[in-house]
Protein backbone atom coordinates (compact mmCIF):
# COMPACT_ATOMS: atom_id res chain seq x y z
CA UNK A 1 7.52 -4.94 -22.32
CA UNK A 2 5.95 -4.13 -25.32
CA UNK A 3 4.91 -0.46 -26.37
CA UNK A 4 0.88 -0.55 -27.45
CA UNK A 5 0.84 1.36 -30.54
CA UNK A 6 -2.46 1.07 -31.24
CA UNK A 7 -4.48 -2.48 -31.05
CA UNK A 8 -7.98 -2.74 -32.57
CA UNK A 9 -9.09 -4.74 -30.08
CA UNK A 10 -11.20 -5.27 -26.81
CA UNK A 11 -10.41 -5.01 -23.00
CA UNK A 12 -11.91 -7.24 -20.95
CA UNK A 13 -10.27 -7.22 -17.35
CA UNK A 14 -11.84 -9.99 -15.04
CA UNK A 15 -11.46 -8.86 -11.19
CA UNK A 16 -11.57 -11.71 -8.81
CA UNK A 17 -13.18 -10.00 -6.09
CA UNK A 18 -12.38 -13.34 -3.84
CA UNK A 19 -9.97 -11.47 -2.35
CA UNK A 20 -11.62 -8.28 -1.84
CA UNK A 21 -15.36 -8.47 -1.92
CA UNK A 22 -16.37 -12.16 -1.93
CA UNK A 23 -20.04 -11.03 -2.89
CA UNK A 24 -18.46 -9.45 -6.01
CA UNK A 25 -19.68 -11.35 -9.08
CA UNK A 26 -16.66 -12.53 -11.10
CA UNK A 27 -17.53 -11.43 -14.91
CA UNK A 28 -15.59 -14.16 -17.58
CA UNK A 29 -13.90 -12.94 -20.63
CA UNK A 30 -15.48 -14.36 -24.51
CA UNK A 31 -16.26 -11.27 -30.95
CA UNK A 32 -19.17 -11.29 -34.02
CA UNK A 33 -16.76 -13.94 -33.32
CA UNK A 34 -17.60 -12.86 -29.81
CA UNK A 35 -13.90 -13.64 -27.94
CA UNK A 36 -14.21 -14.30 -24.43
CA UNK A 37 -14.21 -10.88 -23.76
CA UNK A 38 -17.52 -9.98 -24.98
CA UNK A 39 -16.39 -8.17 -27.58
CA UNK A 40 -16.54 -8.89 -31.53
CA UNK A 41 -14.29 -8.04 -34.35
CA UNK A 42 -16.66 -5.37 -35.28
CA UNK A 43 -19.18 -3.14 -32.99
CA UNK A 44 -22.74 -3.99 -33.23
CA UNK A 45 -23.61 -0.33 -33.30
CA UNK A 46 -23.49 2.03 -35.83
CA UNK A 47 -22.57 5.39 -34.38
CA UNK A 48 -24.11 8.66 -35.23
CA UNK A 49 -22.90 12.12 -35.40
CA UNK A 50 -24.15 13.20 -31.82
CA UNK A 51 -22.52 10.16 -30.53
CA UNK A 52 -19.00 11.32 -32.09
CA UNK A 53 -16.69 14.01 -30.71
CA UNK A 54 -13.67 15.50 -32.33
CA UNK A 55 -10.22 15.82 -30.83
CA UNK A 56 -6.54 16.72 -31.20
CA UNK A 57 -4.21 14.84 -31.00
CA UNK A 58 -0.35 15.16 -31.00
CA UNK A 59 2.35 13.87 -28.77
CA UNK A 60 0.93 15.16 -25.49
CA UNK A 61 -1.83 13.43 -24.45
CA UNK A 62 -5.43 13.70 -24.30
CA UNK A 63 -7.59 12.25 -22.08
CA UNK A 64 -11.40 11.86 -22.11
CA UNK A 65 -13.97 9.83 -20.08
CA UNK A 66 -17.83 8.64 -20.77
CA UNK A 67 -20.17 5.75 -20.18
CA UNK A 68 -21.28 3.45 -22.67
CA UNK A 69 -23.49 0.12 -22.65
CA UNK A 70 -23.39 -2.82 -25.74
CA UNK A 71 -25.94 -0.61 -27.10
CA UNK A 72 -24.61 2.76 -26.96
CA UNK A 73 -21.90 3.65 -28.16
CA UNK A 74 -19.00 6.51 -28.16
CA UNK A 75 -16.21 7.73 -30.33
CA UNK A 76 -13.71 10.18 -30.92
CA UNK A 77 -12.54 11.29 -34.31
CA UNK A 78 -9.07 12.93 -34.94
CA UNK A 79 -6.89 13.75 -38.11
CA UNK A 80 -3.44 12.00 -38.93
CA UNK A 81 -1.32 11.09 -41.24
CA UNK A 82 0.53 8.58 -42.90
CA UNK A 83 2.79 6.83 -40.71
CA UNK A 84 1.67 8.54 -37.47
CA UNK A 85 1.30 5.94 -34.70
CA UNK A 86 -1.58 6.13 -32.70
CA UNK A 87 -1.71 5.21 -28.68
CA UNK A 88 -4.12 4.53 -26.06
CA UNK A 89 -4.99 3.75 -22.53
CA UNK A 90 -7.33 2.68 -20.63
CA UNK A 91 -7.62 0.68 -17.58
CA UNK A 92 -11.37 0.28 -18.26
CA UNK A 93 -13.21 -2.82 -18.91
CA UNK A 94 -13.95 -1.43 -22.46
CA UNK A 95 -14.18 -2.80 -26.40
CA UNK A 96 -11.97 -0.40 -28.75
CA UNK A 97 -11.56 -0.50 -32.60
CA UNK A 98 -10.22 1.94 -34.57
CA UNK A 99 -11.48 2.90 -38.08
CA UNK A 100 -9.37 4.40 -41.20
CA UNK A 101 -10.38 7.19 -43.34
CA UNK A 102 -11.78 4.45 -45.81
CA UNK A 103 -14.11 2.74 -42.70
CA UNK A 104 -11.61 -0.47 -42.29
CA UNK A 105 -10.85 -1.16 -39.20
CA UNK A 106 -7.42 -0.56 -38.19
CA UNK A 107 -4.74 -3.78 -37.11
CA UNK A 108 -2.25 -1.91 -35.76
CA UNK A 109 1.20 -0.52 -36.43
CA UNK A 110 2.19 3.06 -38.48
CA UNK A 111 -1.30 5.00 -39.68
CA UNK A 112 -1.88 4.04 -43.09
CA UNK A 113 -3.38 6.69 -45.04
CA UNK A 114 -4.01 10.77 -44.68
CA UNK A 115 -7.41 11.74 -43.55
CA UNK A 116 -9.74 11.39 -40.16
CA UNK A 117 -9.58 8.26 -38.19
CA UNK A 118 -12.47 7.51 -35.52
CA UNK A 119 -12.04 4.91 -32.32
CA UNK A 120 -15.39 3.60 -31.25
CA UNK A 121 -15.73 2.57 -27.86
CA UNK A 122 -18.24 0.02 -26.18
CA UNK A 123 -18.72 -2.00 -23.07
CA UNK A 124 -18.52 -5.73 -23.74
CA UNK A 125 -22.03 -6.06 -20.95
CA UNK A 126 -23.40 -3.61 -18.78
CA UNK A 127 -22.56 0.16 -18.32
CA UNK A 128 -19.31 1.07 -17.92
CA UNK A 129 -17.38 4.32 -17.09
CA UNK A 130 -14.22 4.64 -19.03
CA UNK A 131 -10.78 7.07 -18.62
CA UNK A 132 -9.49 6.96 -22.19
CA UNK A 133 -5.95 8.18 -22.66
CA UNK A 134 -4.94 8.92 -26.59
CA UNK A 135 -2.45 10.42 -28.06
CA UNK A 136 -0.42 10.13 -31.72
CA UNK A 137 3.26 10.08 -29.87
CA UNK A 138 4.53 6.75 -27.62
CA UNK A 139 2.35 5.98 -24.87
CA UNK A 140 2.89 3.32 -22.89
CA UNK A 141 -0.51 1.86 -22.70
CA UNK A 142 -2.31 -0.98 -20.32
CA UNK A 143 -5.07 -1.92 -23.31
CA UNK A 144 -4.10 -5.41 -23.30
CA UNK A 145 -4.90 -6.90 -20.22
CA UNK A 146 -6.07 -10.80 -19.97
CA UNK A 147 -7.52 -11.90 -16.70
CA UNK A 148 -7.05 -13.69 -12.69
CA UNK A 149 -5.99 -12.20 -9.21
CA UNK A 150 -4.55 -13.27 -5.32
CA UNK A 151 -2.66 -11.01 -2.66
CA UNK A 152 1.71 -10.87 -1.53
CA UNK A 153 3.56 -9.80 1.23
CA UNK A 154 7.29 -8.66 1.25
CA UNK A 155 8.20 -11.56 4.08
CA UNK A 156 7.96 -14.53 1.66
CA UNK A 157 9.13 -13.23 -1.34
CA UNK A 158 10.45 -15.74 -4.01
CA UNK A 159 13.02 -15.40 -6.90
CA UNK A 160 11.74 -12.08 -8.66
CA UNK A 161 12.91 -11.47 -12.01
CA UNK A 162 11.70 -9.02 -14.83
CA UNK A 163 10.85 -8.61 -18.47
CA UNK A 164 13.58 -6.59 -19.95
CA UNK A 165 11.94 -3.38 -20.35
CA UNK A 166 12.23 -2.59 -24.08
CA UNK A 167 10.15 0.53 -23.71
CA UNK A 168 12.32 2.51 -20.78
CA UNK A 169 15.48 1.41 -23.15
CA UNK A 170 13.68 3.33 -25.33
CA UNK A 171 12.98 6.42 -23.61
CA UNK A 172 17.24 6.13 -22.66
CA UNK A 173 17.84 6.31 -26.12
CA UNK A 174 15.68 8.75 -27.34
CA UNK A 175 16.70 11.00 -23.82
CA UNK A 176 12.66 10.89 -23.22
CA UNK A 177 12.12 11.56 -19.78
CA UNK A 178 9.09 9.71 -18.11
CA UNK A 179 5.90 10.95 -17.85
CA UNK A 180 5.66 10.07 -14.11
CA UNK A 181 8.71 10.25 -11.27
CA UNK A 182 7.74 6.91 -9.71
CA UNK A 183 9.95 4.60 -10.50
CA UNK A 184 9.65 0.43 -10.59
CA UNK A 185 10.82 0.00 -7.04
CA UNK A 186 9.02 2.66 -5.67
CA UNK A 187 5.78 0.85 -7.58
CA UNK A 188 6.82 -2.57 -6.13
CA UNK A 189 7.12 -1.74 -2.69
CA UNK A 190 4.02 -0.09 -2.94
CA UNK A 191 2.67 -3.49 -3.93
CA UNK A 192 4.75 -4.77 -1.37
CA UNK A 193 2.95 -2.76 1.54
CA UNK A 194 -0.66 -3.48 0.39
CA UNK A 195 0.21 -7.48 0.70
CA UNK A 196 2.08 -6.94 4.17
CA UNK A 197 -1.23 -4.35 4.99
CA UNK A 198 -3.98 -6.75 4.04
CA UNK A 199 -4.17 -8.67 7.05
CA UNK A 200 -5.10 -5.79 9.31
CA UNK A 201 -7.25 -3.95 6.44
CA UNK A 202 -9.64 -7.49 5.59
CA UNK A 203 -9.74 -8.38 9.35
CA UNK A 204 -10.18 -6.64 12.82
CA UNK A 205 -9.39 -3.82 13.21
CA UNK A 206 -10.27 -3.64 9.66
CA UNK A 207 -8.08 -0.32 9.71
CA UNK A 208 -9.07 2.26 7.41
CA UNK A 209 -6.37 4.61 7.90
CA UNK A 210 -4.15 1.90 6.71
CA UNK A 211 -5.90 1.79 3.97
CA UNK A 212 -5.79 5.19 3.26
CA UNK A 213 -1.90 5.30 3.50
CA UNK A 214 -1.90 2.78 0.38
CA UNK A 215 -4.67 3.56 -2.03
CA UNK A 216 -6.62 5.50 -3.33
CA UNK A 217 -9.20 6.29 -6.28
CA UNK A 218 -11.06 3.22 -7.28
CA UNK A 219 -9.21 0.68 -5.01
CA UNK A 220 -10.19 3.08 -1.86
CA UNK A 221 -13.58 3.09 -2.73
CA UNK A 222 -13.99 -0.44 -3.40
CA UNK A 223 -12.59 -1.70 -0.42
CA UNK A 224 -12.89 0.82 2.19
CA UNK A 225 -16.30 2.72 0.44
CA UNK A 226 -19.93 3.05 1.56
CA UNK A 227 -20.98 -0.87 1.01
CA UNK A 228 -17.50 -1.85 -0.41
CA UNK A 229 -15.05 -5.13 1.20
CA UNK A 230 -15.11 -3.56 4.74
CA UNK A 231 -18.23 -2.92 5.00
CA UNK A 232 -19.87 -6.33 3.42
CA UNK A 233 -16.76 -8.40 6.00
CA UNK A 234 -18.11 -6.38 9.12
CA UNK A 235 -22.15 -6.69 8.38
CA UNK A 236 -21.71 -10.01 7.52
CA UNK A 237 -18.88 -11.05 10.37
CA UNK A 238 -16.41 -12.49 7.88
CA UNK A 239 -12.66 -11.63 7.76
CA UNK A 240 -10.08 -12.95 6.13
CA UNK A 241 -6.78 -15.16 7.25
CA UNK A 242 -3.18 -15.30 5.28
CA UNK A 243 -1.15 -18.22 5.28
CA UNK A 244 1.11 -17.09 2.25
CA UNK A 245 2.00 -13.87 0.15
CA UNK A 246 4.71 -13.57 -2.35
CA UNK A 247 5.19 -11.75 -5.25
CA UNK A 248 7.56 -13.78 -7.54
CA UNK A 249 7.61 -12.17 -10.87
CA UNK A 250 7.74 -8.45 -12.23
CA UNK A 251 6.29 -8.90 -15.48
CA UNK A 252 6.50 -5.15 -16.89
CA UNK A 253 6.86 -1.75 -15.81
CA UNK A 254 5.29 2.02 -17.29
CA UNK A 255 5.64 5.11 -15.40
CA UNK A 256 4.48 6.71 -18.50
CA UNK A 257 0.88 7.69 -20.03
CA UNK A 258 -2.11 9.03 -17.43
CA UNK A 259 -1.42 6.36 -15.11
CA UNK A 260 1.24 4.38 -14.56
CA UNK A 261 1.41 0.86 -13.72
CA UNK A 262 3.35 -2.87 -12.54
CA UNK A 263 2.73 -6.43 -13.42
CA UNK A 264 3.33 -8.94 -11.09
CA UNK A 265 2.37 -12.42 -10.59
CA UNK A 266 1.85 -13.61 -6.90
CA UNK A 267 1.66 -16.54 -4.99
CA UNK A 268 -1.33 -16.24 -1.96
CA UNK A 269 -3.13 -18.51 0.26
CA UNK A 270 -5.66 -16.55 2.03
CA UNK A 271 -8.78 -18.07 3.87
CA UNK A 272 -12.76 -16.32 4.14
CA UNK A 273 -13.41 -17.31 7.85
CA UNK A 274 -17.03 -16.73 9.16
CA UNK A 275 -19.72 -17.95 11.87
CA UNK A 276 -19.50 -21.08 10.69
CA UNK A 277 -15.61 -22.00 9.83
CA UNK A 278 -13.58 -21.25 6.84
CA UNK A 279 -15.72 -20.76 3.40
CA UNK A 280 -14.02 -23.17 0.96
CA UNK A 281 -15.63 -21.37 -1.91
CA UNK A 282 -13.97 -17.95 -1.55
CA UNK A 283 -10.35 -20.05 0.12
CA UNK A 284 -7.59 -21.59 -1.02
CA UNK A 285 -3.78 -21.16 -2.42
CA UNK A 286 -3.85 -18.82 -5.42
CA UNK A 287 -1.12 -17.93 -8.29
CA UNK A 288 -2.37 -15.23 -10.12
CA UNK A 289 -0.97 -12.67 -12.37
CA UNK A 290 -2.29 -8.99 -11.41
CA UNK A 291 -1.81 -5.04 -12.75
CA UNK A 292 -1.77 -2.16 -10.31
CA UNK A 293 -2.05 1.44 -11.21
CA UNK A 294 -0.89 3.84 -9.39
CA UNK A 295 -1.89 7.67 -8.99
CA UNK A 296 -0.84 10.68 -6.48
CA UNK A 297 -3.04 11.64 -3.38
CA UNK A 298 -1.64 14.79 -2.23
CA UNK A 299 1.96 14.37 -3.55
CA UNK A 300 2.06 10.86 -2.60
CA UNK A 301 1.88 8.06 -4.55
CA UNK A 302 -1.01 5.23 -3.66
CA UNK A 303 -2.12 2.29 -5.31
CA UNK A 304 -5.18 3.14 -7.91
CA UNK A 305 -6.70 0.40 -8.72
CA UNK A 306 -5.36 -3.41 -9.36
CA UNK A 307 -7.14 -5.66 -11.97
CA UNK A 308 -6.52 -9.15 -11.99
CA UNK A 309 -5.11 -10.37 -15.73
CA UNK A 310 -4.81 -14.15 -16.30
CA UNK A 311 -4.57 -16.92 -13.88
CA UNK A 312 -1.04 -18.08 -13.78
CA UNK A 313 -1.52 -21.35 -11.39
């Protein structure tokens, strides 16, 4: 598990709605060398003063949140010095860079001069609202995120094994406590529930207050919201059908920053049946690496949102 300390570089998170919404259109990842992600080694917009806010940052976090487009543009500018490591996170589908006191653009690793630093976000297409959690201590940080997605139940579980998780040795040695008192099995059978829950949420009854039980912010609204998954499987008289759910790999582990998260890869076969049999397009046997984040309802912890990250089939 790596700690992100800084990366000048852009998030592009593909969700394969084929799961969840089968209308959902399934954006692809591709920089002025445009990467796959829509996002180039440079912005193509040159902020201005109005555009830039200032902020403080130390050890504790700060979080802020705004909407930008490829043509508009946000930063924030803070002070720091020399050897200061700067960390982010954002579960966003968002470009970042970060830009030194002398207007280079910033690779990563200790700060390397005294003076005010500025990260410039954008959106890589579209508008997109952004969460964006900095800070200049360690912050475990989900910037990185490739791109893919299926569904797991706790019944057909395969060989699970994990990452050693450099970062919680970390927090051991330093006697850091965590930011966040759920731990990695708490997060995983969480997981656990939402694959084992799926067949009653995506199908008659299409139960609701099973849904409510496991999520809750983004994920809530995009399955169980006005026009979300429910509502598109019920006006349309799809459901869905699981042959197959297994996670079988815990690839890392944070229950620190604003929201912490698991990465698992899972094994699903799952079939879209409708009026007229089983839709091959939106069907099939799936292997796809996935990221939930998880946040408290009430004093419980739910499932936040989950963003498919690369297709491990």
């Amino acid at each position: 598990m790596k700690n992100l300390v800084v990366y000048s570089t852009c998030l592009s998170v593909i969700g394969c709605q084929t799961i969840e919404n089968p209308l959902a259109n399934v954006s692809s990842v591709s920089s002025n060398a445009i990467s796959s992600s829509g996002c180039g080694e440079k912005p193509m917009v040159s902020l201005s003063g109005k555009d830039v806010e200032e902020v403080v940052l130390n050890e504790s976090t700060v979080t802020k949140s705004g909407q930008v487009s490829a043509n508009k543009n946000v930063g924030y500018t803070f002070t720091a010095t020399t050897g200061q490591k700067l960390s982010y996170n954002t579960d966003a589908d968002v470009c970042l860079w970060v830009f030194t006191p002398d207007n280079t653009i910033f690779k990563g690793g200790e700060l390397p001069r005294n003076g005010k630093y500025i990260i410039q976000v954008a959106a890589p297409q579209g508008v997109k609202t952004f969460d964006l959690t900095m800070g200049l201590g360690v912050l475990e940080t989900a910037a990185s995120i490739p791109t893919v997605s299926p569904t797991d139940t706790p019944e057909a579980t395969s060989e699970r094994t994990s990452d050693n998780n450099n970062y919680q040795s970390s927090l051991e040695n330093n006697n850091i406590q965590p930011e966040n008192d759920i731990s990695q099995e708490q997060a995983l059978e969480l997981v656990e529930k939402w694959y084992a829950a799926k067949p009653r949420i995506f199908a008659p009854p299409f139960d609701k207050d099973l849904l409510n039980e496991l999520a809750t912010g983004k994920l809530y609204q995009r399955v169980g919201g006005e026009d979300g998954s429910i509502d598109w499987l019920q006006k349309y008289n799809y459901y869905y059908t699981y042959n197959k759910s297994a996670i079988t790999n815990i690839m890392g582990f944070s229950n620190s920053g604003s929201r912490p998260y698991i990465k698992v890869r899972i094994v699903e076969e799952l079939y879209l049946q409708g009026e007229k049999g089983i839709d091959q397009t939106n069907s099939g046997e799936y292997q796809i690496d996935y990221i939930y984040f998880f946040a408290k309802d009430n004093g419980t912890w739910k499932i936040y949102n989950n963003e498919k990250i690369s297709d491990a089939g």
